[in-house]
N, C-alpha and C. Protein backbone atom coordinates (compact mmCIF):
# COMPACT_ATOMS: atom_id res chain seq x y z
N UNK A 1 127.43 26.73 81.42
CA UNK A 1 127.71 25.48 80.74
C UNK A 1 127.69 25.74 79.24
N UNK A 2 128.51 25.35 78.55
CA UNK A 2 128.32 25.31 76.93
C UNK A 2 127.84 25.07 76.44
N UNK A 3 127.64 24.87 75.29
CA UNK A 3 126.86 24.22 74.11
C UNK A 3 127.47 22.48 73.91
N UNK A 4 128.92 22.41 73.63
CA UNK A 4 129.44 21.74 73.53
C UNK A 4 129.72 20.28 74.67
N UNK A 5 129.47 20.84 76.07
CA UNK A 5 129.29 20.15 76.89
C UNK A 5 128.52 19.43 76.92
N UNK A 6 126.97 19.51 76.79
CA UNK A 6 125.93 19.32 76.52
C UNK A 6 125.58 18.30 75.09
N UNK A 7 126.30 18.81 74.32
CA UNK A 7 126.63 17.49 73.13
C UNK A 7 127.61 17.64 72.67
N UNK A 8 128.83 16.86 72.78
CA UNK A 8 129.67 17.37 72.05
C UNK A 8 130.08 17.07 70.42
N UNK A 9 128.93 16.59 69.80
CA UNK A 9 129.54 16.44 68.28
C UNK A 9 128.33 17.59 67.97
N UNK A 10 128.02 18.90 68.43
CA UNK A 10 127.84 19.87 68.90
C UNK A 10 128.54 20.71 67.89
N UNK A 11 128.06 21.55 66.86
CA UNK A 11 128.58 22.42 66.10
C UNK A 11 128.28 23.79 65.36
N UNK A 12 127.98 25.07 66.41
CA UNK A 12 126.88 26.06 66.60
C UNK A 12 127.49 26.60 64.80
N UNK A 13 128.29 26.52 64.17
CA UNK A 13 128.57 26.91 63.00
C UNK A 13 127.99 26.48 61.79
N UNK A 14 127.57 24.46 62.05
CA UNK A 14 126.90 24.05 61.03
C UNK A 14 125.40 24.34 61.09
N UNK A 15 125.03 24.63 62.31
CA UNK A 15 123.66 25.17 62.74
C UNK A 15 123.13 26.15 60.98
N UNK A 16 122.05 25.90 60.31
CA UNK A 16 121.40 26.30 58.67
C UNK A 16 120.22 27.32 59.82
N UNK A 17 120.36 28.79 60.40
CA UNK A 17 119.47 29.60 60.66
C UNK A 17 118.11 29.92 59.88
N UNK A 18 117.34 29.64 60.32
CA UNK A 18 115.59 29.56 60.02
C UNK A 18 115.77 31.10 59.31
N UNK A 19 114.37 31.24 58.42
CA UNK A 19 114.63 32.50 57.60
C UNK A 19 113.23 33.07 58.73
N UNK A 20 113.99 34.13 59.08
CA UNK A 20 113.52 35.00 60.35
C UNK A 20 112.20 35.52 59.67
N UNK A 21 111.27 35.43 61.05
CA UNK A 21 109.69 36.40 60.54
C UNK A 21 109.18 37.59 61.53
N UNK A 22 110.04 38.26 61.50
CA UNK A 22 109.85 39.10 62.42
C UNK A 22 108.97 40.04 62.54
N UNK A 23 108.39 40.31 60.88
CA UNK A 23 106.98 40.87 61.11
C UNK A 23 105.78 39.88 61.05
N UNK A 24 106.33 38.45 60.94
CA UNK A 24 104.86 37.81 60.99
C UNK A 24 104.83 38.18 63.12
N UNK A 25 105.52 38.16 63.45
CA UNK A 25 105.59 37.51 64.74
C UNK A 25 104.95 38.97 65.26
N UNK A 26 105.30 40.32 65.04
CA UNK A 26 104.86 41.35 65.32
C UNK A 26 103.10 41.28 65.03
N UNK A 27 103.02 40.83 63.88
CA UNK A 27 101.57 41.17 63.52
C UNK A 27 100.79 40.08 64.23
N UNK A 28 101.27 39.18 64.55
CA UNK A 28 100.88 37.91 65.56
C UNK A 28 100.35 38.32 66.82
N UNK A 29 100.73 39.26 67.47
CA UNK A 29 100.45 39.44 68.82
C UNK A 29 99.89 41.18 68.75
N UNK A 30 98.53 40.87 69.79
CA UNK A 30 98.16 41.96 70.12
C UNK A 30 98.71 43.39 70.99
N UNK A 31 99.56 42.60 72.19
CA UNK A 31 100.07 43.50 72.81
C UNK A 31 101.87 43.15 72.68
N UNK A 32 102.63 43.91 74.08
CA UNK A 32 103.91 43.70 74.19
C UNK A 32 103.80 43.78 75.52
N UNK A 33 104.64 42.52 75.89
CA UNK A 33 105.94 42.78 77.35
C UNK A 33 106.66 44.16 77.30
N UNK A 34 106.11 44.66 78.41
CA UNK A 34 107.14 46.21 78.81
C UNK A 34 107.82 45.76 79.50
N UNK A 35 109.72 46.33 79.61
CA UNK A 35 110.37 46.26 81.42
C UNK A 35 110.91 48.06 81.05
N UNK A 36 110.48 48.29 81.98
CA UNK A 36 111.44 50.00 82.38
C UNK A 36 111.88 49.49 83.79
N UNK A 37 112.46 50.81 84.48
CA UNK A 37 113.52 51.24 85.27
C UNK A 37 112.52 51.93 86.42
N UNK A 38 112.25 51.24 87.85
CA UNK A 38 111.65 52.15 88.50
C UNK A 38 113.10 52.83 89.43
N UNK A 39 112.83 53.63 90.16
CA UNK A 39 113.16 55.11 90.23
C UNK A 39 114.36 54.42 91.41
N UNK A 40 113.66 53.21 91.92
CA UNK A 40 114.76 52.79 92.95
C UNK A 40 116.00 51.28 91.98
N UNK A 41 115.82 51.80 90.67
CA UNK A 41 116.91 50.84 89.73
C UNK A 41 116.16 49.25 89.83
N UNK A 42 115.27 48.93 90.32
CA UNK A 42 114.80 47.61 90.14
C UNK A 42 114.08 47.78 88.86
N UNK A 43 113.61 46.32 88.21
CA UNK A 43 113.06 46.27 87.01
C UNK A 43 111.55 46.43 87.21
N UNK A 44 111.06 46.44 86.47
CA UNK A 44 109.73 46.39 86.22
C UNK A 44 109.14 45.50 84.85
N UNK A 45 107.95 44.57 84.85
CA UNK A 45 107.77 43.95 83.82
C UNK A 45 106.29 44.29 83.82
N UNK A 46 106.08 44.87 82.61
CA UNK A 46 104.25 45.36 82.37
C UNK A 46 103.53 45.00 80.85
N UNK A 47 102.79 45.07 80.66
CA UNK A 47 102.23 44.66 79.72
C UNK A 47 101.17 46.03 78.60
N UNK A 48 100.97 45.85 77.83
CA UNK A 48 100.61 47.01 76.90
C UNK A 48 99.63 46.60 75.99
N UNK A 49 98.62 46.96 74.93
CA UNK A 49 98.24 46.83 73.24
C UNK A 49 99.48 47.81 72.79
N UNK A 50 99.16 47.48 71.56
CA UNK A 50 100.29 48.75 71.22
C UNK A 50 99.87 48.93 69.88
N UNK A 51 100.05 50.05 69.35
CA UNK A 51 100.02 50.41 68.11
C UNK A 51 101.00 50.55 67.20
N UNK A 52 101.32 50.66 65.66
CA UNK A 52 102.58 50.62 65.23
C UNK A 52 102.59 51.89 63.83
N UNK A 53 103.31 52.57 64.00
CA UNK A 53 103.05 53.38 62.43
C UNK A 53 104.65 53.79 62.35
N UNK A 54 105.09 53.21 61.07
CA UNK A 54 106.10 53.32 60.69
C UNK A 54 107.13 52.43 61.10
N UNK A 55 108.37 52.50 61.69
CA UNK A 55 108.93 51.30 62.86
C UNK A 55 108.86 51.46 64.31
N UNK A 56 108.57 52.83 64.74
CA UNK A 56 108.08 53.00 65.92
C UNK A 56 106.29 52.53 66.32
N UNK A 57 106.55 52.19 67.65
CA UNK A 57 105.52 51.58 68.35
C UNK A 57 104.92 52.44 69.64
N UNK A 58 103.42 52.91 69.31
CA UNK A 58 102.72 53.02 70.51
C UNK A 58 102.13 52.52 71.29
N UNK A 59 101.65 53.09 72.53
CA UNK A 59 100.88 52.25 73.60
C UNK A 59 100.26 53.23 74.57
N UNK A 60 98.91 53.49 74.68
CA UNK A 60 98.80 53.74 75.36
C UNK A 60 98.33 53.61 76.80
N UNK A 61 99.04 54.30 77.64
CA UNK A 61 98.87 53.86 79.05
C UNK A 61 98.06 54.74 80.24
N UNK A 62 97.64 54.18 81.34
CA UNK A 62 97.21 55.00 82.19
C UNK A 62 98.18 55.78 83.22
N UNK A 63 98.03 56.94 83.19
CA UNK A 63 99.11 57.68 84.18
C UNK A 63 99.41 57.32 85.55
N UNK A 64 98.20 56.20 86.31
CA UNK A 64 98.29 55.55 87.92
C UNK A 64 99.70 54.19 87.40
N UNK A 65 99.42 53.72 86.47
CA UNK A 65 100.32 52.65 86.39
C UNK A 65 101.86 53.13 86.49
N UNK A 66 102.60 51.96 87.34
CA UNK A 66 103.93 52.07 87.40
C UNK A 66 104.64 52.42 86.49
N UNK A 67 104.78 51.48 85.39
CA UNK A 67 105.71 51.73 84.02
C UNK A 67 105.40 53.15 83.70
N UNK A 68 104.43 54.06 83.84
CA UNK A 68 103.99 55.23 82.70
C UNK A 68 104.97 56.22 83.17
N UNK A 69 105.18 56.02 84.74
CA UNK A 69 106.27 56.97 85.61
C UNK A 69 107.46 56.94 85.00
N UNK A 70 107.78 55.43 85.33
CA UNK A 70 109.42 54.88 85.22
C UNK A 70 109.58 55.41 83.28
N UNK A 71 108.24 55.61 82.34
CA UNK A 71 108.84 55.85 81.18
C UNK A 71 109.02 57.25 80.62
N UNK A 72 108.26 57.90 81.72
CA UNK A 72 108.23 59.41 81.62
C UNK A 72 109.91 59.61 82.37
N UNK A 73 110.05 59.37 83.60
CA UNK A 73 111.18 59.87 84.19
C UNK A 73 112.65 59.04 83.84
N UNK A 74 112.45 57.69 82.90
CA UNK A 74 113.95 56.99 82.45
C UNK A 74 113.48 56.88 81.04
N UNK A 75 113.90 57.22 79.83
CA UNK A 75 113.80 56.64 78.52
C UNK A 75 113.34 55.64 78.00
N UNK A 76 115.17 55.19 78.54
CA UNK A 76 115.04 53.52 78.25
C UNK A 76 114.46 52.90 78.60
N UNK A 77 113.76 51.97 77.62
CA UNK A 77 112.97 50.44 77.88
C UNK A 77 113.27 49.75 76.89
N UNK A 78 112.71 48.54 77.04
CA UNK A 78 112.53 47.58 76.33
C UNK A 78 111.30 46.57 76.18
N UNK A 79 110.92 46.38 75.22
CA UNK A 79 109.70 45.45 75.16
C UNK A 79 109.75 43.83 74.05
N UNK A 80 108.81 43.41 74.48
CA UNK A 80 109.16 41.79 74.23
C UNK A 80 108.05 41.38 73.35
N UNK A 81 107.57 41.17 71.90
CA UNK A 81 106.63 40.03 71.40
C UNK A 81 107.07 38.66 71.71
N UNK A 82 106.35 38.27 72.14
CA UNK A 82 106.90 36.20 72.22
C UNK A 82 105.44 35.23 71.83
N UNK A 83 106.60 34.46 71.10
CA UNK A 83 104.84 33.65 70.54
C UNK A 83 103.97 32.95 71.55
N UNK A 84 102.85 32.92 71.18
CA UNK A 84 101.96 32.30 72.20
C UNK A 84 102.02 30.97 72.61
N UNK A 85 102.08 30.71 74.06
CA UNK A 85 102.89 29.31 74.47
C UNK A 85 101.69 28.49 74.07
N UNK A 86 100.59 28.32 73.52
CA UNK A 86 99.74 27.53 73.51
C UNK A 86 99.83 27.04 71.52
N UNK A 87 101.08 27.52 70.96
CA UNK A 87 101.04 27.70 69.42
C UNK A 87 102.36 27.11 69.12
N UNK A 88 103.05 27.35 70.85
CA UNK A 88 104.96 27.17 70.91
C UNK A 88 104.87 25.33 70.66
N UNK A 89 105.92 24.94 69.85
CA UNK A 89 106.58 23.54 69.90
C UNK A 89 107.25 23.21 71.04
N UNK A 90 108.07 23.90 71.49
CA UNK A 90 108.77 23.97 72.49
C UNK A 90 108.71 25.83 73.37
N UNK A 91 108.39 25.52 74.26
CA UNK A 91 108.68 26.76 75.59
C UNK A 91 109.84 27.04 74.99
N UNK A 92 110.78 26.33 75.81
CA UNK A 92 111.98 27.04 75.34
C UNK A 92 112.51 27.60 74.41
N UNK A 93 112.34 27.26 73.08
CA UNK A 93 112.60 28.15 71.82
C UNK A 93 111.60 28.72 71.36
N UNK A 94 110.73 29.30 72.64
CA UNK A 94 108.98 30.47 71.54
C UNK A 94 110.38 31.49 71.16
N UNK A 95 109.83 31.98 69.66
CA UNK A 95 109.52 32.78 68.80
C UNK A 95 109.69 33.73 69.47
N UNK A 96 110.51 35.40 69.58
CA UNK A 96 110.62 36.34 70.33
C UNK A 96 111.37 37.00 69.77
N UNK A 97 111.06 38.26 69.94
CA UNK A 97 111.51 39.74 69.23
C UNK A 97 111.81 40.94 70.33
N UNK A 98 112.81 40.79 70.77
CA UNK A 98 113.02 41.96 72.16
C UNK A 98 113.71 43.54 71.38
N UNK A 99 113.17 44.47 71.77
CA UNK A 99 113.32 45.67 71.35
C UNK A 99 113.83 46.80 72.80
N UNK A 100 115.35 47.43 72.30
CA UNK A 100 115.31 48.00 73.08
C UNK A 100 114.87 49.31 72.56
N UNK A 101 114.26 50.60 73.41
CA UNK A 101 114.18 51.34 72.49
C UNK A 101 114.13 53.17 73.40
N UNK A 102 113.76 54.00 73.13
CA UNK A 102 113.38 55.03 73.68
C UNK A 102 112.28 55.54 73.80
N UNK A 103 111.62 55.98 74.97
CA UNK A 103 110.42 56.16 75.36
C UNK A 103 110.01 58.00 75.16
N UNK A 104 109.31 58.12 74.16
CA UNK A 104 109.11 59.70 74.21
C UNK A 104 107.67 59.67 74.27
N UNK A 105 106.88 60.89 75.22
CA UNK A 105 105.70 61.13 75.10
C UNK A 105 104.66 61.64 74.14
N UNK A 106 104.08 61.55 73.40
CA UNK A 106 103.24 61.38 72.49
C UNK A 106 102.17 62.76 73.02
N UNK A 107 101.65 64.02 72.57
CA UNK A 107 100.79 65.00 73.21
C UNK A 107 99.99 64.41 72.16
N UNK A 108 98.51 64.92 72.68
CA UNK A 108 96.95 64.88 71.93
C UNK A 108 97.05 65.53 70.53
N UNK A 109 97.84 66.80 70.36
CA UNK A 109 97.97 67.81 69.03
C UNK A 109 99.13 67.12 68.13
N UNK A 110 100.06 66.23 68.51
CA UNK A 110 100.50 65.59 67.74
C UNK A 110 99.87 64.82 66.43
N UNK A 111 100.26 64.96 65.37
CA UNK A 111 100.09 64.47 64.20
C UNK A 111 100.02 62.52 64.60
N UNK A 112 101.01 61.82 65.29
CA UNK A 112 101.31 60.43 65.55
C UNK A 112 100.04 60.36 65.93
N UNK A 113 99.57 61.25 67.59
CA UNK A 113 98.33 60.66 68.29
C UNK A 113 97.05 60.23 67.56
N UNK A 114 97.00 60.79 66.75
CA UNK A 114 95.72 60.09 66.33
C UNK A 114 95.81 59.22 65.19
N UNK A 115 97.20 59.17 64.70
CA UNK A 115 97.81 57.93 63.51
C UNK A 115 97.63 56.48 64.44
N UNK A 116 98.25 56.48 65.38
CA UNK A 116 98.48 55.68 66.46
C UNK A 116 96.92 55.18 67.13
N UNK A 117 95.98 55.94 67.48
CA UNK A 117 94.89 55.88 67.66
C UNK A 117 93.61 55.36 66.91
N UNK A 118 94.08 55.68 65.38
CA UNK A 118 93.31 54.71 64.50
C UNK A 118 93.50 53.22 64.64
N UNK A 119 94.91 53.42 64.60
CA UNK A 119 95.44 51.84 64.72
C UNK A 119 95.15 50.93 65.60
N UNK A 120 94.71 51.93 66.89
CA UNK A 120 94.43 51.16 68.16
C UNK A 120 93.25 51.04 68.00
N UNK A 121 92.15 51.63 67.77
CA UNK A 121 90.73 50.92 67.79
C UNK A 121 90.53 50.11 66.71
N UNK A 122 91.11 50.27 65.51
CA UNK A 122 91.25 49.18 64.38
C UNK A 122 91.90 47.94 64.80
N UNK A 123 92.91 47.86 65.44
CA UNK A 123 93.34 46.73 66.38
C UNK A 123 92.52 46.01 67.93
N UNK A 124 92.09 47.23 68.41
CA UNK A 124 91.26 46.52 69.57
C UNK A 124 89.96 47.35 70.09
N UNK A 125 89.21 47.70 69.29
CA UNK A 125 87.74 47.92 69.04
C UNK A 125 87.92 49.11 69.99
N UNK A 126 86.25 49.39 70.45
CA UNK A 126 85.80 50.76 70.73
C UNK A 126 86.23 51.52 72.04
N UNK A 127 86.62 50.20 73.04
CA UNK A 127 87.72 50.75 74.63
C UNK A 127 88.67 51.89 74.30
N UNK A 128 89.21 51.56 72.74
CA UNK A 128 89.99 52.58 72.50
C UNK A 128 89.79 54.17 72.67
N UNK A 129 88.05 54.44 72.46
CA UNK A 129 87.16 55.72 71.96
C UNK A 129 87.23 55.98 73.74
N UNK A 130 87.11 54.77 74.48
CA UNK A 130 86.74 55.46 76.10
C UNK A 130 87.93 55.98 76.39
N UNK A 131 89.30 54.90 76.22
CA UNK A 131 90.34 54.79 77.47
C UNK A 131 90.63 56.44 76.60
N UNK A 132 90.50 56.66 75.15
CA UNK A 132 91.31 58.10 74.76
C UNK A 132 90.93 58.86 74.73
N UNK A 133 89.55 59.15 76.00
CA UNK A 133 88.92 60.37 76.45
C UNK A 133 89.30 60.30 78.11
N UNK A 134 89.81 59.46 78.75
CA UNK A 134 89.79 59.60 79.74
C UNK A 134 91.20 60.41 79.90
N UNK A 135 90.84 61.61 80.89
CA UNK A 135 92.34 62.31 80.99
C UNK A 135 93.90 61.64 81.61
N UNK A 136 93.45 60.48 82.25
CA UNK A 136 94.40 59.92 83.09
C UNK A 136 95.43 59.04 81.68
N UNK A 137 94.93 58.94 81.06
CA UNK A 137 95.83 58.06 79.30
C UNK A 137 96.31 59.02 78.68
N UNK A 138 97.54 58.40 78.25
CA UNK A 138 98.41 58.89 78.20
C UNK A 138 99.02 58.02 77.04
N UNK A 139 99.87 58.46 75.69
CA UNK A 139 100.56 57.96 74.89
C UNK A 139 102.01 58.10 74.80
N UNK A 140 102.51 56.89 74.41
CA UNK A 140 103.91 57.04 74.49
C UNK A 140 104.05 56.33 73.11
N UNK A 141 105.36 57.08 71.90
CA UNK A 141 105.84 56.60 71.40
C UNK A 141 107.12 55.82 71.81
N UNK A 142 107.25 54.50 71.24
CA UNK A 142 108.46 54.30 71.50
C UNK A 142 109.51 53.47 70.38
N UNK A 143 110.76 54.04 70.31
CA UNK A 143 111.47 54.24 69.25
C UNK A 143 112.19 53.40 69.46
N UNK A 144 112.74 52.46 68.48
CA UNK A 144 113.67 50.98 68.23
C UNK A 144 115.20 51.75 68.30
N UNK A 145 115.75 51.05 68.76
CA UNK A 145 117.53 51.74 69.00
C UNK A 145 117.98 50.36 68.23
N UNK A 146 117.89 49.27 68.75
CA UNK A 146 118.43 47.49 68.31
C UNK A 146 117.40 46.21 69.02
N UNK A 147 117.87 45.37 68.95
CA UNK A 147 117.30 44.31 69.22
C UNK A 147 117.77 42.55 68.82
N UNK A 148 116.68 42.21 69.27
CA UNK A 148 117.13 40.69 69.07
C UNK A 148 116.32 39.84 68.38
N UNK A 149 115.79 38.73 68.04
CA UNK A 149 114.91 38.13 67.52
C UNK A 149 115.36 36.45 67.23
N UNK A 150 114.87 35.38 68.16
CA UNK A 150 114.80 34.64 68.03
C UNK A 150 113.81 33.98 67.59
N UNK A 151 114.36 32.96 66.70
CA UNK A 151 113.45 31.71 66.07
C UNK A 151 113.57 30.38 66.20
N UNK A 152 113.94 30.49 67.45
CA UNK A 152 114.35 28.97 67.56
C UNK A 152 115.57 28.53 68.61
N UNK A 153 115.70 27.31 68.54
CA UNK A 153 117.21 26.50 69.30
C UNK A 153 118.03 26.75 67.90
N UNK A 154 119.42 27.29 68.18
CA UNK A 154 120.70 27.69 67.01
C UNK A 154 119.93 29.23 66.09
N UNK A 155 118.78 29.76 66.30
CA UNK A 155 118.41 30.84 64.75
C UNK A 155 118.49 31.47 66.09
N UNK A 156 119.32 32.90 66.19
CA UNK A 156 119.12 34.14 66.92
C UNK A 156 119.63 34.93 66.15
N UNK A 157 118.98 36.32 66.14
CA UNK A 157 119.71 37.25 65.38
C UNK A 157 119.56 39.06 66.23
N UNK A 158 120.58 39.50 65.37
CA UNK A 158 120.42 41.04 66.02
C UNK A 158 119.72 41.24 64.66
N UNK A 159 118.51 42.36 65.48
CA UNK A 159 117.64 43.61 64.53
C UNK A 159 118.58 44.75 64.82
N UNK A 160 118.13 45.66 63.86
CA UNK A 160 118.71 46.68 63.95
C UNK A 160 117.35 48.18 64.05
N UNK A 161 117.60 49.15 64.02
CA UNK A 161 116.18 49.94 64.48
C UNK A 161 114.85 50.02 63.76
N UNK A 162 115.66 49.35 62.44
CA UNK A 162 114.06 49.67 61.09
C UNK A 162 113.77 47.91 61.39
N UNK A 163 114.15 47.14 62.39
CA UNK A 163 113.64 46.17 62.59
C UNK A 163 114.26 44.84 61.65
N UNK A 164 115.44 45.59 61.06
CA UNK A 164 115.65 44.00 59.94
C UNK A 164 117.37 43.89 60.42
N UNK A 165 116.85 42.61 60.04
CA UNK A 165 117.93 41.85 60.70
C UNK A 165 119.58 41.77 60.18
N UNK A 166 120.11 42.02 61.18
CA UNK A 166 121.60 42.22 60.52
C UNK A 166 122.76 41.51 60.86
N UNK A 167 122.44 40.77 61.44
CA UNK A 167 123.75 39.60 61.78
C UNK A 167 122.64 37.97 62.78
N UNK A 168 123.29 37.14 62.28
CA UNK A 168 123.30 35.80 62.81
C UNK A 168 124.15 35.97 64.29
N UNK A 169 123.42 35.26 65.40
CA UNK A 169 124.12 35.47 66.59
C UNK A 169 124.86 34.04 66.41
N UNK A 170 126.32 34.09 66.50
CA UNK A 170 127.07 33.17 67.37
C UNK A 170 127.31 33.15 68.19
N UNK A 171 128.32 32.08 68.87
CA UNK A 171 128.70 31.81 70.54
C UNK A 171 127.05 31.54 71.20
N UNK A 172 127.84 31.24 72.25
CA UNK A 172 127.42 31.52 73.79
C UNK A 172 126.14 32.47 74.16
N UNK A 173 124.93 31.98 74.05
CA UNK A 173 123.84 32.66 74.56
C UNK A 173 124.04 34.04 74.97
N UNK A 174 123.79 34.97 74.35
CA UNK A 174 123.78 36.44 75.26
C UNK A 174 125.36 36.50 75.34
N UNK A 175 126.08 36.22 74.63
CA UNK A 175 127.61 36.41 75.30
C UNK A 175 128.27 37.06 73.84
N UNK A 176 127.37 37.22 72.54
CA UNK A 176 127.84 38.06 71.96
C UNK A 176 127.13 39.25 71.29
N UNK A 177 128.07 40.83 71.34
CA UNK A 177 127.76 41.91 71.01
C UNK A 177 127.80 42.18 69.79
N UNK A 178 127.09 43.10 68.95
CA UNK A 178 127.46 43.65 68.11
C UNK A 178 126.76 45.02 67.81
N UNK A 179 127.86 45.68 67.54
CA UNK A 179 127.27 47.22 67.35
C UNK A 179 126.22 46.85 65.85
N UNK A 180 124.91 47.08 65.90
CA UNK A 180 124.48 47.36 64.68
C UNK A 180 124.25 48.03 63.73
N UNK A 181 124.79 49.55 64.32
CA UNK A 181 125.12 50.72 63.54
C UNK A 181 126.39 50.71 62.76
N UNK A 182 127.13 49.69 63.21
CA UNK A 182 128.39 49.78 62.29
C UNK A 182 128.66 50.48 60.44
C-alpha cells in the first residue's frame, strides 16, 4: 500500500527530515541486535554488548552460541541499535541504526583485543575480566560496509561505512537503493 493511499494530500517530498543522531543513538544503547546466516540459510536474531574503537564494532561472544558459528563460517551480518521502547513516542518510528557489515575474528595478540576490551569493562564492569579469561570467548570485530538510520515517520537515511550519512531515503519504504560508495 502507499503512502499516498493512506493520505492522499500526502507529500513524501515536502516531508523537512529530522537532523539525524546517529551517534547519540549509538552511545544510547549498551548492546546490539545481531542477525547472521545459519548454515541451513535461515536467519538468526541474537543479541550482544559491544564495544566500539574507531567505526568498527566489537563483541564479544561465547563459542557454544549460535551466531559465533554462523559468524565465523558466513561474514556477513548485520546488527541493529533501536531506541528503547520505554523512551519511544511511537513503536513504530523508534529511532534505529541498522548496520550491515563484515564479521572478522579478533585473536588475543591482536593490538584491537585489548583496545576493544578496555572499552568493554569500561562499558560493562568487571564480567568483562571473567567472560575474557574464559577460553570458550571469543572476539569478533565487525566492520560497517553501509547502512540505514532512521529517525522517525518521513526522516530515513542511508549511512555509509564511517557511519555518516549520505543520502535522504525517498519513495516507498525499503524500495529504494543506493550505492553509497558512489
Amino acid at each position: 500500500m502507499s503512502t499516498d493511499t493512506l493520505n492522499p494530500n500526502f507529500d513524501q517530498h515536502k516531508v523537512k527530515p529530522k537532523a539525524p543522531k546517529v551517534e547519540e543513538l549509538i552511545n544510547e544503547c549498551k548492546s546490539v541486535m545481531i542477525a547472521s546466516i545459519n548454515e541451513d540459510g535461515s536467519p538468526l536474531v541474537s543479541t550482544a554488548p559491544y564495544s566500539r574503537v574507531g567505526n568498527d564494532f566489537q563483541i564479544l561472544v561465547s563459542f557454544m552460541a549460535k551466531h559465533t558459528k554462523n559468524l565465523r563460517d558466513r561474514k556477513k551480518v548485520s546488527f541493529m541499535f533501536v531506541e528503547d521502547e520505554s523512551t519511544s513516542k511511537q513503536l513504530y518510528a523508534r529511532h534505529r541504526l541498522t548496520i550491515e557489515t563484515e564479521a572478522e575474528l579478533v585473536e588475543k595478540e591482536n593490538p584491537l583485543y585489548e583496545q576493544a576490551m578496555v572499552d568493554l569493562r569500561e562499558r560493562h564492569g568487571k564480567v568483562i575480566e571473567v567472560l575474557g579469561n574464559l577460553e570458550d570467548f571469543i572476539m569478533f570485530n565487525l566492520k560497517p560496509i553501509k547502512g540505514s538510520y532512521v529517525n522517525g515517520f518521513g526522516s530515513a537515511y542511508f549511512v555509509d561505512e564511517n557511519l555518516q550519512v549520505v543520502e535522504h531515503r525517498h519513495g516507498a519504504h525499503g524500495q529504494h537503493n543506493v550505492d553509497v560508495k558512489k
